[in-house]
N, C-alpha and C. Protein backbone atom coordinates (compact mmCIF):
# COMPACT_ATOMS: atom_id res chain seq x y z
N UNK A 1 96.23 92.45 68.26
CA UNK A 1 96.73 91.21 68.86
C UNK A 1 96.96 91.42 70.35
N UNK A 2 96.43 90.64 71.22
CA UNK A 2 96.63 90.76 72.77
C UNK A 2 98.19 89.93 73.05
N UNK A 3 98.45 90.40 74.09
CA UNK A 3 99.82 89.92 74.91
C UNK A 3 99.49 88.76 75.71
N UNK A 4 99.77 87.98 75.12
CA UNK A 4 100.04 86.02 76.35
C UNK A 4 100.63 86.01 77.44
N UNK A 5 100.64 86.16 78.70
CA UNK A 5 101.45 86.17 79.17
C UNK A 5 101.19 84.71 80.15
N UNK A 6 102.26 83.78 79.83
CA UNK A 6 102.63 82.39 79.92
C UNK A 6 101.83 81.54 78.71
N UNK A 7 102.76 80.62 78.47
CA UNK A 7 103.04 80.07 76.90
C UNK A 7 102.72 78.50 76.98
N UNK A 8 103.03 78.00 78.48
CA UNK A 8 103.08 76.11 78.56
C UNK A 8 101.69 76.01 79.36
N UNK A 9 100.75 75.39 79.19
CA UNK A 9 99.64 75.18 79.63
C UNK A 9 100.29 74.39 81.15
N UNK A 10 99.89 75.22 82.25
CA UNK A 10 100.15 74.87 83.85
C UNK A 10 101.68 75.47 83.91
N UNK A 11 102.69 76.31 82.91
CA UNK A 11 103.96 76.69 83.49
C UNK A 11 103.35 77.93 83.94
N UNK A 12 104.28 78.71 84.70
CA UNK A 12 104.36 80.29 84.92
C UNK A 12 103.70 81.20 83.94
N UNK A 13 102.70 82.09 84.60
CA UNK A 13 102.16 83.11 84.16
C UNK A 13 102.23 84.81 84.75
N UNK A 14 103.53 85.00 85.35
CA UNK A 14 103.63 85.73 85.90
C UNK A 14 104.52 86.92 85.45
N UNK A 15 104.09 88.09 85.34
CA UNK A 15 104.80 89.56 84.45
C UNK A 15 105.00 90.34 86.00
N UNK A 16 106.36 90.35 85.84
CA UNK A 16 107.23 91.30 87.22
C UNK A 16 107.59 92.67 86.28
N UNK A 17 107.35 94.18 86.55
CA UNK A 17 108.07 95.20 86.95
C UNK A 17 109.26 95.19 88.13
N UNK A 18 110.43 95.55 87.89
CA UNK A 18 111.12 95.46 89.04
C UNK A 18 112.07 96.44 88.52
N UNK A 19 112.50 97.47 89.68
CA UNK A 19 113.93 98.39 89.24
C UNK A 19 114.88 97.77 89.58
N UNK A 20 116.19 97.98 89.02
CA UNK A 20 117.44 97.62 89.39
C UNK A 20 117.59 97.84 90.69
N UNK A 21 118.87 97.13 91.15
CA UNK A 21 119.53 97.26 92.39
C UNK A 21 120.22 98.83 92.12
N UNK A 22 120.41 99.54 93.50
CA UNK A 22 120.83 100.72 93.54
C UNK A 22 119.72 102.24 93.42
N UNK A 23 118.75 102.29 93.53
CA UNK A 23 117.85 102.54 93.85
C UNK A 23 116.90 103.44 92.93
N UNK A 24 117.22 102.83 91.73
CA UNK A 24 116.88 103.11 90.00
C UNK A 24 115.45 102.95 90.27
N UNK A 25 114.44 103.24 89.46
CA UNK A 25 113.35 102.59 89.08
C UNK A 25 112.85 102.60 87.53
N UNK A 26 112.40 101.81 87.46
CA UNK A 26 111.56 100.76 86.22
C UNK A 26 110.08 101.28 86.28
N UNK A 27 109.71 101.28 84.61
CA UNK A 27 108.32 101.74 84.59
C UNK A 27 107.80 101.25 83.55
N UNK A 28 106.83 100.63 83.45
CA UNK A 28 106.42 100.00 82.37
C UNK A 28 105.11 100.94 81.69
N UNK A 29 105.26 101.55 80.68
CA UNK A 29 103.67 102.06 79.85
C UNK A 29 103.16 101.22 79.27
N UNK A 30 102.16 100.99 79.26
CA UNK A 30 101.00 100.72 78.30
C UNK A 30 100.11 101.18 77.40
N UNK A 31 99.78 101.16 76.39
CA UNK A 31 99.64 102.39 75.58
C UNK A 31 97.99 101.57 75.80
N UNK A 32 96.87 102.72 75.06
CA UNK A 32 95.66 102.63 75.19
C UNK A 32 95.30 101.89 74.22
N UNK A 33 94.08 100.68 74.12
CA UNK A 33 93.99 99.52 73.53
C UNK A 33 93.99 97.99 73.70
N UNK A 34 95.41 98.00 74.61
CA UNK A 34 96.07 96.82 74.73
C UNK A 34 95.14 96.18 75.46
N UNK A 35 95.85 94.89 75.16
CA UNK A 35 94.71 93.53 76.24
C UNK A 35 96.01 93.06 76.31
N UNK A 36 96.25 92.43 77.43
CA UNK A 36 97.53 91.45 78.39
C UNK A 36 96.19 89.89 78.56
N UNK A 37 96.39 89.11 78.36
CA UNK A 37 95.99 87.46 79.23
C UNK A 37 96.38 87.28 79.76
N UNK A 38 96.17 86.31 81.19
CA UNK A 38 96.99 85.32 81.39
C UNK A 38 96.91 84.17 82.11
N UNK A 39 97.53 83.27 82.09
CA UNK A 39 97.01 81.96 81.99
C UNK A 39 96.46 81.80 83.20
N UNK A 40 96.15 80.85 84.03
CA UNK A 40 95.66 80.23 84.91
C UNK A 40 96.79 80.62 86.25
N UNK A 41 96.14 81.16 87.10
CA UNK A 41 97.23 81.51 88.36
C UNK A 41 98.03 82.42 87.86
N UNK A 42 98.16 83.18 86.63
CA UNK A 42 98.96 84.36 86.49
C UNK A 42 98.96 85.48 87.43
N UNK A 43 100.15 86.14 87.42
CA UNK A 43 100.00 87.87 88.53
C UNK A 43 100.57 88.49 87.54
N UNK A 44 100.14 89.90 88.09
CA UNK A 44 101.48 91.14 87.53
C UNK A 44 101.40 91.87 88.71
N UNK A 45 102.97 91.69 88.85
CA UNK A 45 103.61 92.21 90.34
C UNK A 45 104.50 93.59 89.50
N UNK A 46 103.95 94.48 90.58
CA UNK A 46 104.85 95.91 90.08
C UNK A 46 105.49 95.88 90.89
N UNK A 47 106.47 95.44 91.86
CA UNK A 47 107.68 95.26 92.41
C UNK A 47 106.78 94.08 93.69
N UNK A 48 107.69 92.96 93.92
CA UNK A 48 107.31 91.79 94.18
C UNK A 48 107.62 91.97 95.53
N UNK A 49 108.46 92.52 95.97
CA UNK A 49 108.16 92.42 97.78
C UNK A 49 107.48 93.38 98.18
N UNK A 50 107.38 93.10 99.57
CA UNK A 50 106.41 93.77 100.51
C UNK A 50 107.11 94.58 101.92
N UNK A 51 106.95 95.63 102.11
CA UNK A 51 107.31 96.40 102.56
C UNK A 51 106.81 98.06 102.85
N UNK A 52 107.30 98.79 103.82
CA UNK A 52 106.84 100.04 103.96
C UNK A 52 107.66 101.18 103.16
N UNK A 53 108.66 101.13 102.33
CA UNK A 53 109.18 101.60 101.33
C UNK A 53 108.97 101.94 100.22
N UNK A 54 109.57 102.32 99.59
CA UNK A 54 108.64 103.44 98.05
C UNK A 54 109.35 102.01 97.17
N UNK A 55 108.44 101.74 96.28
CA UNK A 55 108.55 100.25 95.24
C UNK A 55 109.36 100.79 94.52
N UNK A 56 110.32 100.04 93.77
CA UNK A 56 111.46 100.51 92.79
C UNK A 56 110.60 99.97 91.10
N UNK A 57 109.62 100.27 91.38
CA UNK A 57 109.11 99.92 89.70
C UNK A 57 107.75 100.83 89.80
N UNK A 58 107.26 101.24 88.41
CA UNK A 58 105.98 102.16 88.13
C UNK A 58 105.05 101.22 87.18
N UNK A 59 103.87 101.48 87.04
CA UNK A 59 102.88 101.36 85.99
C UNK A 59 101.98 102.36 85.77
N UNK A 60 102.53 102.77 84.39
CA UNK A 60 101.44 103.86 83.90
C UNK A 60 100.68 103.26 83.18
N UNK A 61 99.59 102.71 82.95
CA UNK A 61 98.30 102.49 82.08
C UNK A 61 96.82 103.22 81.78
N UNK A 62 97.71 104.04 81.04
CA UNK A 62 96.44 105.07 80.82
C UNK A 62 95.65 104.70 79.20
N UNK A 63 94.28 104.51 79.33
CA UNK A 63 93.33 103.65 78.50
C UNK A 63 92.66 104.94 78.08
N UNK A 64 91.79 105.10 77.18
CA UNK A 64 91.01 105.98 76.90
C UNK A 64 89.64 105.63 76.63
N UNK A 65 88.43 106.13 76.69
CA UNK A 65 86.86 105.96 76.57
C UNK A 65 86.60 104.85 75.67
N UNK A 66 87.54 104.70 73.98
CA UNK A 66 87.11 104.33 73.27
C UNK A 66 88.36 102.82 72.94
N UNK A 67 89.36 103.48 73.72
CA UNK A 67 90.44 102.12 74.06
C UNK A 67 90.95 101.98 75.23
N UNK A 68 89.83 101.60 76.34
CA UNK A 68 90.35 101.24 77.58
C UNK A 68 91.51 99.81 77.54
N UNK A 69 92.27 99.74 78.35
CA UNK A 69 93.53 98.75 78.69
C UNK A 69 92.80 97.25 79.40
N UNK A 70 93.18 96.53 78.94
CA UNK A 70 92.35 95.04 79.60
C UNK A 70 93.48 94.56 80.17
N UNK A 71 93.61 93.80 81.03
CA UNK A 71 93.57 92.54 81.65
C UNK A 71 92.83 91.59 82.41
N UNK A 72 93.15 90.69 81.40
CA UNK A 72 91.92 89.76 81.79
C UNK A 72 92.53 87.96 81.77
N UNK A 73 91.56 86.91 81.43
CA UNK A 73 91.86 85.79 81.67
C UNK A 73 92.24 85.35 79.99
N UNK A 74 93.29 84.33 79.83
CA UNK A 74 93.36 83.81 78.66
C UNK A 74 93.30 82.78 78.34
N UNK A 75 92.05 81.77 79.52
CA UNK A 75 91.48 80.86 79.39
C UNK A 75 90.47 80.73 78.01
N UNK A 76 90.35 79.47 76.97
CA UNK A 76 89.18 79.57 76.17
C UNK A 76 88.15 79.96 76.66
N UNK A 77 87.47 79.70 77.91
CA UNK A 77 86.40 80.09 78.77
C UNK A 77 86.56 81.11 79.60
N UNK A 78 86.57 82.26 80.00
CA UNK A 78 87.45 83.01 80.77
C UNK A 78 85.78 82.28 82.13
N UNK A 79 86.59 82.64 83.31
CA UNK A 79 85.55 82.81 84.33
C UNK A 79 86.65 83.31 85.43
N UNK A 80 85.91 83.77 86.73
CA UNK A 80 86.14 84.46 88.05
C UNK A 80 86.82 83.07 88.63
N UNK A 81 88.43 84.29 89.05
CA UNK A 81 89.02 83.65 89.58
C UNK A 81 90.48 82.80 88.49
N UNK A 82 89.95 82.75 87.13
CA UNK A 82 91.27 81.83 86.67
C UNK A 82 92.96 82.90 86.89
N UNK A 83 92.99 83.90 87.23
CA UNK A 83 94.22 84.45 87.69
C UNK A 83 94.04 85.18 88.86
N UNK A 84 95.49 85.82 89.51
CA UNK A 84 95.16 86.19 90.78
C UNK A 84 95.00 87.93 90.54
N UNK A 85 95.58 88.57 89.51
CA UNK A 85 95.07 89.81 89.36
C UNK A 85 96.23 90.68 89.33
N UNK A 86 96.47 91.96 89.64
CA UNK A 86 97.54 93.37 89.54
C UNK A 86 97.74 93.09 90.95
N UNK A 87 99.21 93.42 91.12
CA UNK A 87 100.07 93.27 92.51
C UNK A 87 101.12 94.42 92.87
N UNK A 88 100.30 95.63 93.69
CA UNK A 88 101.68 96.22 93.81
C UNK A 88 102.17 96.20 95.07
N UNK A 89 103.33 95.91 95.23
CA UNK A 89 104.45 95.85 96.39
C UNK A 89 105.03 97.17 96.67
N UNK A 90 105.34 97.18 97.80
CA UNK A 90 106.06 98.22 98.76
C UNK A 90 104.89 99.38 98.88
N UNK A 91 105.56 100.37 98.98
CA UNK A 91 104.60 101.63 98.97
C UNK A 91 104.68 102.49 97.01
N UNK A 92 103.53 102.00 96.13
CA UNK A 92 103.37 102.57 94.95
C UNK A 92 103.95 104.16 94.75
N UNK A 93 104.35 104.28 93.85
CA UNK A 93 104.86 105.76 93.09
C UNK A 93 103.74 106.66 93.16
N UNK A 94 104.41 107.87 93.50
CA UNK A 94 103.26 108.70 92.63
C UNK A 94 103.08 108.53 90.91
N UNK A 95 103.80 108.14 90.35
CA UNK A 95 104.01 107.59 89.17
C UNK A 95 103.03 107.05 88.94
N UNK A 96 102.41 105.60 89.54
CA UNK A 96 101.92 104.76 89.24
C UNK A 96 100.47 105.26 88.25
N UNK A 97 99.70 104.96 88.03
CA UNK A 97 98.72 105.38 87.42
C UNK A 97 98.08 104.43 86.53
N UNK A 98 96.39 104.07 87.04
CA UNK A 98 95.77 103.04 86.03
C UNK A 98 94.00 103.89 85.91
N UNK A 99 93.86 104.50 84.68
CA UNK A 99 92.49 104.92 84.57
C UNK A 99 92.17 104.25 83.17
N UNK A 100 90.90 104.47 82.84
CA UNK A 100 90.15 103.75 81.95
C UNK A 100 90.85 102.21 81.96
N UNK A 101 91.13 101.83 82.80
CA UNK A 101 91.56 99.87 82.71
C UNK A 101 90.32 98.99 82.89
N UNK A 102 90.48 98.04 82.40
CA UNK A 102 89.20 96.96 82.61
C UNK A 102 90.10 95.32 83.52
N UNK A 103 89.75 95.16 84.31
CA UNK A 103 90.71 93.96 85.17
C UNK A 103 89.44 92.80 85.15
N UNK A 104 89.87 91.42 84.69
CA UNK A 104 88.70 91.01 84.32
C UNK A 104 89.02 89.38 84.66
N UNK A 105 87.94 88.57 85.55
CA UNK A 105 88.37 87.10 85.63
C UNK A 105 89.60 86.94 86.35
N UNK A 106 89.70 87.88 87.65
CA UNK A 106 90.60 87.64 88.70
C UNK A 106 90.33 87.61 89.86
N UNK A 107 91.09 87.75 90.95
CA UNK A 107 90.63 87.46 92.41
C UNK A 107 91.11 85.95 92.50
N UNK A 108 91.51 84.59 92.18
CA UNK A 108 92.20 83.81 92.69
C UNK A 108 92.73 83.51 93.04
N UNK A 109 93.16 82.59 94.01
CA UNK A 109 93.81 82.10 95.43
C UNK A 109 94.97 82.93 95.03
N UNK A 110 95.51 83.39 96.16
CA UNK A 110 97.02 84.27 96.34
C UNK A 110 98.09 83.75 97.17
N UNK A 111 97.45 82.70 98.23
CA UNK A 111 98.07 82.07 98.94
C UNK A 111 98.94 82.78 100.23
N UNK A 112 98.23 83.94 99.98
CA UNK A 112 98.99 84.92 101.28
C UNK A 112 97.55 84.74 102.18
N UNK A 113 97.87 85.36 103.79
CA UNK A 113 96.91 85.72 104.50
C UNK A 113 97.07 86.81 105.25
N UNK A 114 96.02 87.30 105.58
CA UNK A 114 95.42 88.26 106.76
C UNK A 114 96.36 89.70 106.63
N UNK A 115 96.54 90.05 105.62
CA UNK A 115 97.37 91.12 104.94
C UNK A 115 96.04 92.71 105.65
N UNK A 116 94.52 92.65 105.06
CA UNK A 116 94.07 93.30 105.05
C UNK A 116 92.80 92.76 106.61
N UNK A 117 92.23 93.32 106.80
CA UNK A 117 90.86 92.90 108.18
C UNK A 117 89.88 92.15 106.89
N UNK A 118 89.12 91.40 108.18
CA UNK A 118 88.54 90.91 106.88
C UNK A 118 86.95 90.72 107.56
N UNK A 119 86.06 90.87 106.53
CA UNK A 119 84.59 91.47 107.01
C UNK A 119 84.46 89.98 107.56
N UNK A 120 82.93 90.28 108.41
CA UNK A 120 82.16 88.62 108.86
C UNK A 120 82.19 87.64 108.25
N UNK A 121 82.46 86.61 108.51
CA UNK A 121 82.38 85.74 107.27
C UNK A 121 82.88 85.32 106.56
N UNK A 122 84.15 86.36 106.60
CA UNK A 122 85.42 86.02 105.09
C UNK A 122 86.26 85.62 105.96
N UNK A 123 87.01 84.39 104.96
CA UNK A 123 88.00 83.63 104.85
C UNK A 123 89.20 84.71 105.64
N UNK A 124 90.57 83.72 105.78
CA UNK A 124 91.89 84.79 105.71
C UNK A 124 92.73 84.85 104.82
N UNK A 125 92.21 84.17 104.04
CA UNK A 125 92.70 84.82 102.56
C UNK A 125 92.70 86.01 101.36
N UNK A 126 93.96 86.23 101.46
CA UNK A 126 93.65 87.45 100.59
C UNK A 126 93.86 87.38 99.26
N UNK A 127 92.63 87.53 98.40
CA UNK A 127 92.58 87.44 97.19
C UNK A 127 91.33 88.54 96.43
N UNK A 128 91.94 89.38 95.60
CA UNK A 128 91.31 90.28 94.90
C UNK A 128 92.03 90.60 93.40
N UNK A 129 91.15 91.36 92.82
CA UNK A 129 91.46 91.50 91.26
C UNK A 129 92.83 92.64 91.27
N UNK A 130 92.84 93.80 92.59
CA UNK A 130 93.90 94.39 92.31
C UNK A 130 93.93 94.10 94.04
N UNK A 131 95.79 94.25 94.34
CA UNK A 131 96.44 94.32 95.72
C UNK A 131 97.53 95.59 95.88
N UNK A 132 97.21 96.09 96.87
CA UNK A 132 98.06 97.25 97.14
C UNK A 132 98.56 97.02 98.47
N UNK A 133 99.88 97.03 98.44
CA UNK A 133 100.99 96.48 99.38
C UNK A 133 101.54 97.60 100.46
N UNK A 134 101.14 98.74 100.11
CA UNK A 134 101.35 100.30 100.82
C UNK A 134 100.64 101.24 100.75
N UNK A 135 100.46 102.07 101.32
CA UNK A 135 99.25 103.08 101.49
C UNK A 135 99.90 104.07 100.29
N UNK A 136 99.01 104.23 99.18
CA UNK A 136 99.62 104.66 98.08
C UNK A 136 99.19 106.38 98.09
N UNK A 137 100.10 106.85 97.13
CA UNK A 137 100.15 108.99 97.79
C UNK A 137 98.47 109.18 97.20
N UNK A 138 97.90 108.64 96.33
CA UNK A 138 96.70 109.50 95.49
C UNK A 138 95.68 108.07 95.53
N UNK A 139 94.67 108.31 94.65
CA UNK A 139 93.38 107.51 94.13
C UNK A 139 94.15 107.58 92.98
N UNK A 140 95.10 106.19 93.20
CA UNK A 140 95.90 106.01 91.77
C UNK A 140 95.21 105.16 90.61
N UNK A 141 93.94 104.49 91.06
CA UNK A 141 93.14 103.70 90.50
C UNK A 141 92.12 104.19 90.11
N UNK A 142 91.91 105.00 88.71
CA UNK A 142 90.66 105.51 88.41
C UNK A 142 89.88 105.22 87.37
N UNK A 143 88.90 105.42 87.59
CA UNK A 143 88.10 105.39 86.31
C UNK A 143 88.08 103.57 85.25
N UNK A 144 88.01 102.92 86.23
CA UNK A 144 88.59 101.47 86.40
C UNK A 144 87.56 100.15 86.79
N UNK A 145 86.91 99.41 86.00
CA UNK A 145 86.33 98.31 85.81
C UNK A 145 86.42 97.39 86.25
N UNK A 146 86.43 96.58 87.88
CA UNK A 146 86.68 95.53 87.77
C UNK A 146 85.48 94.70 87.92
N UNK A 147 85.76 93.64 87.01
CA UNK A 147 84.76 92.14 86.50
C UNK A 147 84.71 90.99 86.80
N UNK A 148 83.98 90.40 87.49
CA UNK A 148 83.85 88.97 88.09
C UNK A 148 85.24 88.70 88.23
N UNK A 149 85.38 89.08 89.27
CA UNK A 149 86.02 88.71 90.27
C UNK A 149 85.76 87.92 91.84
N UNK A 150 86.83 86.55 91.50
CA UNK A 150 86.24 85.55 93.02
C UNK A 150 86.08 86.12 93.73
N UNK A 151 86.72 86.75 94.04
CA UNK A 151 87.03 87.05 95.89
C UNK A 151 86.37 89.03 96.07
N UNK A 152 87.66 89.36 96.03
CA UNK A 152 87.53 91.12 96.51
C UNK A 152 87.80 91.96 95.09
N UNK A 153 87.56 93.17 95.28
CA UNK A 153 88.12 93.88 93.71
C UNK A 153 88.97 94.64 94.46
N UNK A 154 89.45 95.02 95.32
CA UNK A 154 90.95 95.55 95.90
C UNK A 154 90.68 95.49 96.76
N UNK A 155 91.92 95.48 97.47
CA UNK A 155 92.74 94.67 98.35
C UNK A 155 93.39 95.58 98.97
N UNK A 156 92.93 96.47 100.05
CA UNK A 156 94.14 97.68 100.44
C UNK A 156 94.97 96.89 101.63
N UNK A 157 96.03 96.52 101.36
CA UNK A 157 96.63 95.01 102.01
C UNK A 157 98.28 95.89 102.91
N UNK A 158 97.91 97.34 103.22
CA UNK A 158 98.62 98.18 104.19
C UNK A 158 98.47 98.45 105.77
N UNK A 159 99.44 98.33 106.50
CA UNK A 159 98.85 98.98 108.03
C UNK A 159 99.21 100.50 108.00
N UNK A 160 98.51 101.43 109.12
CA UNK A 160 98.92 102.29 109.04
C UNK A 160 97.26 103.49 108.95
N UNK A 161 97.05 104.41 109.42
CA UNK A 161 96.36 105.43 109.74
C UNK A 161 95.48 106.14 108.46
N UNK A 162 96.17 105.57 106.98
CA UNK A 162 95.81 106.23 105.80
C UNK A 162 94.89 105.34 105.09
N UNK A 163 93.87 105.45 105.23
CA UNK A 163 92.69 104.94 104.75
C UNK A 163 91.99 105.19 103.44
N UNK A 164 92.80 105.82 102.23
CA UNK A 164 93.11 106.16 100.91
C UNK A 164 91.68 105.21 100.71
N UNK A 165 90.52 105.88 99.91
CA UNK A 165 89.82 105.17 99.37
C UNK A 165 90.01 104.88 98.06
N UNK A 166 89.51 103.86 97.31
CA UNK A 166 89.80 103.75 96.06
C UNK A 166 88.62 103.38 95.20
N UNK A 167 87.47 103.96 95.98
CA UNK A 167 85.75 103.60 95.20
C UNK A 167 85.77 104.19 93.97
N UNK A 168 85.47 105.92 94.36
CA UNK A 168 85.35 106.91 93.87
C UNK A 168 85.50 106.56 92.14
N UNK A 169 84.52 106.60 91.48
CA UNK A 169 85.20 106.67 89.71
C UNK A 169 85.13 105.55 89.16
N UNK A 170 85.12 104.46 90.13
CA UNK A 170 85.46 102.96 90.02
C UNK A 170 84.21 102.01 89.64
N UNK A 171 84.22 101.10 89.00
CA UNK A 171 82.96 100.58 88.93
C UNK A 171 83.49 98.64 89.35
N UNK A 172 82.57 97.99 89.91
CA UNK A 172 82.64 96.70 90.05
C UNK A 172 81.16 96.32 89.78
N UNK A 173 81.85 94.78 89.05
CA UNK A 173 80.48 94.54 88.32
C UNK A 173 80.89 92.80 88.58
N UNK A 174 79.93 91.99 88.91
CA UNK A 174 79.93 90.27 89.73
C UNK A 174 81.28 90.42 90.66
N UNK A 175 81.50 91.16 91.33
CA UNK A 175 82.87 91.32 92.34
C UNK A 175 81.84 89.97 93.53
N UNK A 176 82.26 88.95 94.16
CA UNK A 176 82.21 88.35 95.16
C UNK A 176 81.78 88.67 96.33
N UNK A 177 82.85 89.64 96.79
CA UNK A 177 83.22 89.70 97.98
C UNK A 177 82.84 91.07 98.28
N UNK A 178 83.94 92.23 99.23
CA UNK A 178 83.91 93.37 98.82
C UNK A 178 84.28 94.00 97.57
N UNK A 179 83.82 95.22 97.64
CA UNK A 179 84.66 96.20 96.30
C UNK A 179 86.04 96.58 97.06
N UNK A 180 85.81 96.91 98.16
CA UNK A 180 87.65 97.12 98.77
C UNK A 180 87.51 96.62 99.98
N UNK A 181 88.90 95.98 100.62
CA UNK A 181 89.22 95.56 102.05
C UNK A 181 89.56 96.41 102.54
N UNK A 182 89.30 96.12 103.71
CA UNK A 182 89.75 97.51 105.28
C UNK A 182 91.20 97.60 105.53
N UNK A 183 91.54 98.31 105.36
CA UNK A 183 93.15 98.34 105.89
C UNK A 183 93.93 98.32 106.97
N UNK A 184 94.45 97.64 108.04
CA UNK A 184 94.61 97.49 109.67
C UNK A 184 95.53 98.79 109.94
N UNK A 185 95.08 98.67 111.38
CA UNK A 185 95.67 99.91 111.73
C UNK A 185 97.21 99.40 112.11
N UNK A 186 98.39 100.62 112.56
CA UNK A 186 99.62 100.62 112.16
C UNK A 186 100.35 99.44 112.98
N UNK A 187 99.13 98.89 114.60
CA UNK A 187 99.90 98.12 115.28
C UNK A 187 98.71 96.79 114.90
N UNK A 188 98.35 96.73 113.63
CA UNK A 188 97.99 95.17 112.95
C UNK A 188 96.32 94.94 113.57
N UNK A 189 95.40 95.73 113.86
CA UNK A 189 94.47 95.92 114.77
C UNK A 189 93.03 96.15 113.76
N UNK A 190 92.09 95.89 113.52
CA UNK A 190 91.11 95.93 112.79
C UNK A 190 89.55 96.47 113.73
N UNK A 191 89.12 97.15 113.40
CA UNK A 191 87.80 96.94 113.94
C UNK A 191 86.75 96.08 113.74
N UNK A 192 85.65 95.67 115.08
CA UNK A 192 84.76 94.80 115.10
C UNK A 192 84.37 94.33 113.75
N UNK A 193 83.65 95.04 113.07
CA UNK A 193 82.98 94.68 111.91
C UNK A 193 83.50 95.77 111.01
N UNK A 194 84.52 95.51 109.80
CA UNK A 194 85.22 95.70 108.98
C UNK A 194 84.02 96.49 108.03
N UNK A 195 84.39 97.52 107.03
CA UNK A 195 83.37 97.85 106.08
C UNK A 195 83.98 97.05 105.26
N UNK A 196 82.85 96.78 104.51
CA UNK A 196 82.95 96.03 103.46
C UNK A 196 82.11 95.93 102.42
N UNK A 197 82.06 97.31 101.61
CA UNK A 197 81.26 97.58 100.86
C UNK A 197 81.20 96.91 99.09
N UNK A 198 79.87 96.60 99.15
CA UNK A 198 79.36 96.08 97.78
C UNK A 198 78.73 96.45 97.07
């Protein structure tokens, strides 16, 4: 049985990680198998603000060969774009951790802008299947599927000198846009023509 996440056709579809106040943190596992939905405009925010600080929440989702971890759309029709995708805020844990995952039918409007540089051509909107809010310690994203997706398949949406790739291991398959955005440098500064590899 997969996990619903939002229940009223057009209410809230949105699953927050968040640690307590006092400088606790929260971690959510996922065991290998699982499928999460979610509705139309859904997120999952692993700590919801944005900042240069270490996030007070974790996600471990570790999937295996024969039960990789889904999230995906829980539209009758799924297609690119019906949710906005994985959201992590502040600067991610070493904790964090997502291999064998499949992210599927995301990249829709996010309603933020100009977080990351953005290649020729592209909008200033930032929208991808996964967003990373801080230059995270490792290639915390491995071994990881993302699937028709509107827009970008990550989103390195940090300023700052650390240019952490997150290809490596990774596969994108009908991704839009790029497979990852450029990350600005520490005083908000991008170069001419952004990579923007597909």
């Amino acid at each position: 049985m997969p996990y619903n996440i939002g229940t009223q056709p057009g209410g809230g579809a949105d699953l927050r990680v968040e640690g307590p106040k006092g400088g606790a943190v929260s971690t959510l596992t996922i065991e290998p198998g699982v499928t999460l939905r979610f509705r139309k405009a859904g997120t999952f925010h692993v700590t919801f603000a944005n900042g240069d600080q270490p996030a007070n929440a974790a996600l471990i989702a570790l999937g295996t060969a024969d039960k990789p971890i889904t999230f995906t759309s829980a539209e009758a029709s799924p297609a690119a774009g019906d949710w906005l995708g994985l959201s992590f805020g502040m600067v991610p844990l070493a904790t964090s951790k997502l291999d064998l995952v499949r992210v599927e039918y995301a990249g829709g409007k996010s309603g933020s802008q100009s977080f990351s540089c953005r290649a020729p051509g592209d909008d200033v909107a930032d929208n991808a299947a996964i967003r990373i809010f801080g230059p995270p310690p490792s290639q915390f994203v491995t071994h990881t599927t993302i699937l028709r997706s509107l827009n970008h398949g990550i989103e390195r949406a940090w300023r700052g000198g650390e240019k952490t790739d997150l290809l490596p291991t990774n596969t994108f398959e009908e991704v839009v846009k790029c497979h990852e955005t450029y990350p600005k440098d520490a005083n908000g500064a991008c170069p001419a023509n952004p990579p923007c590899p597909k």
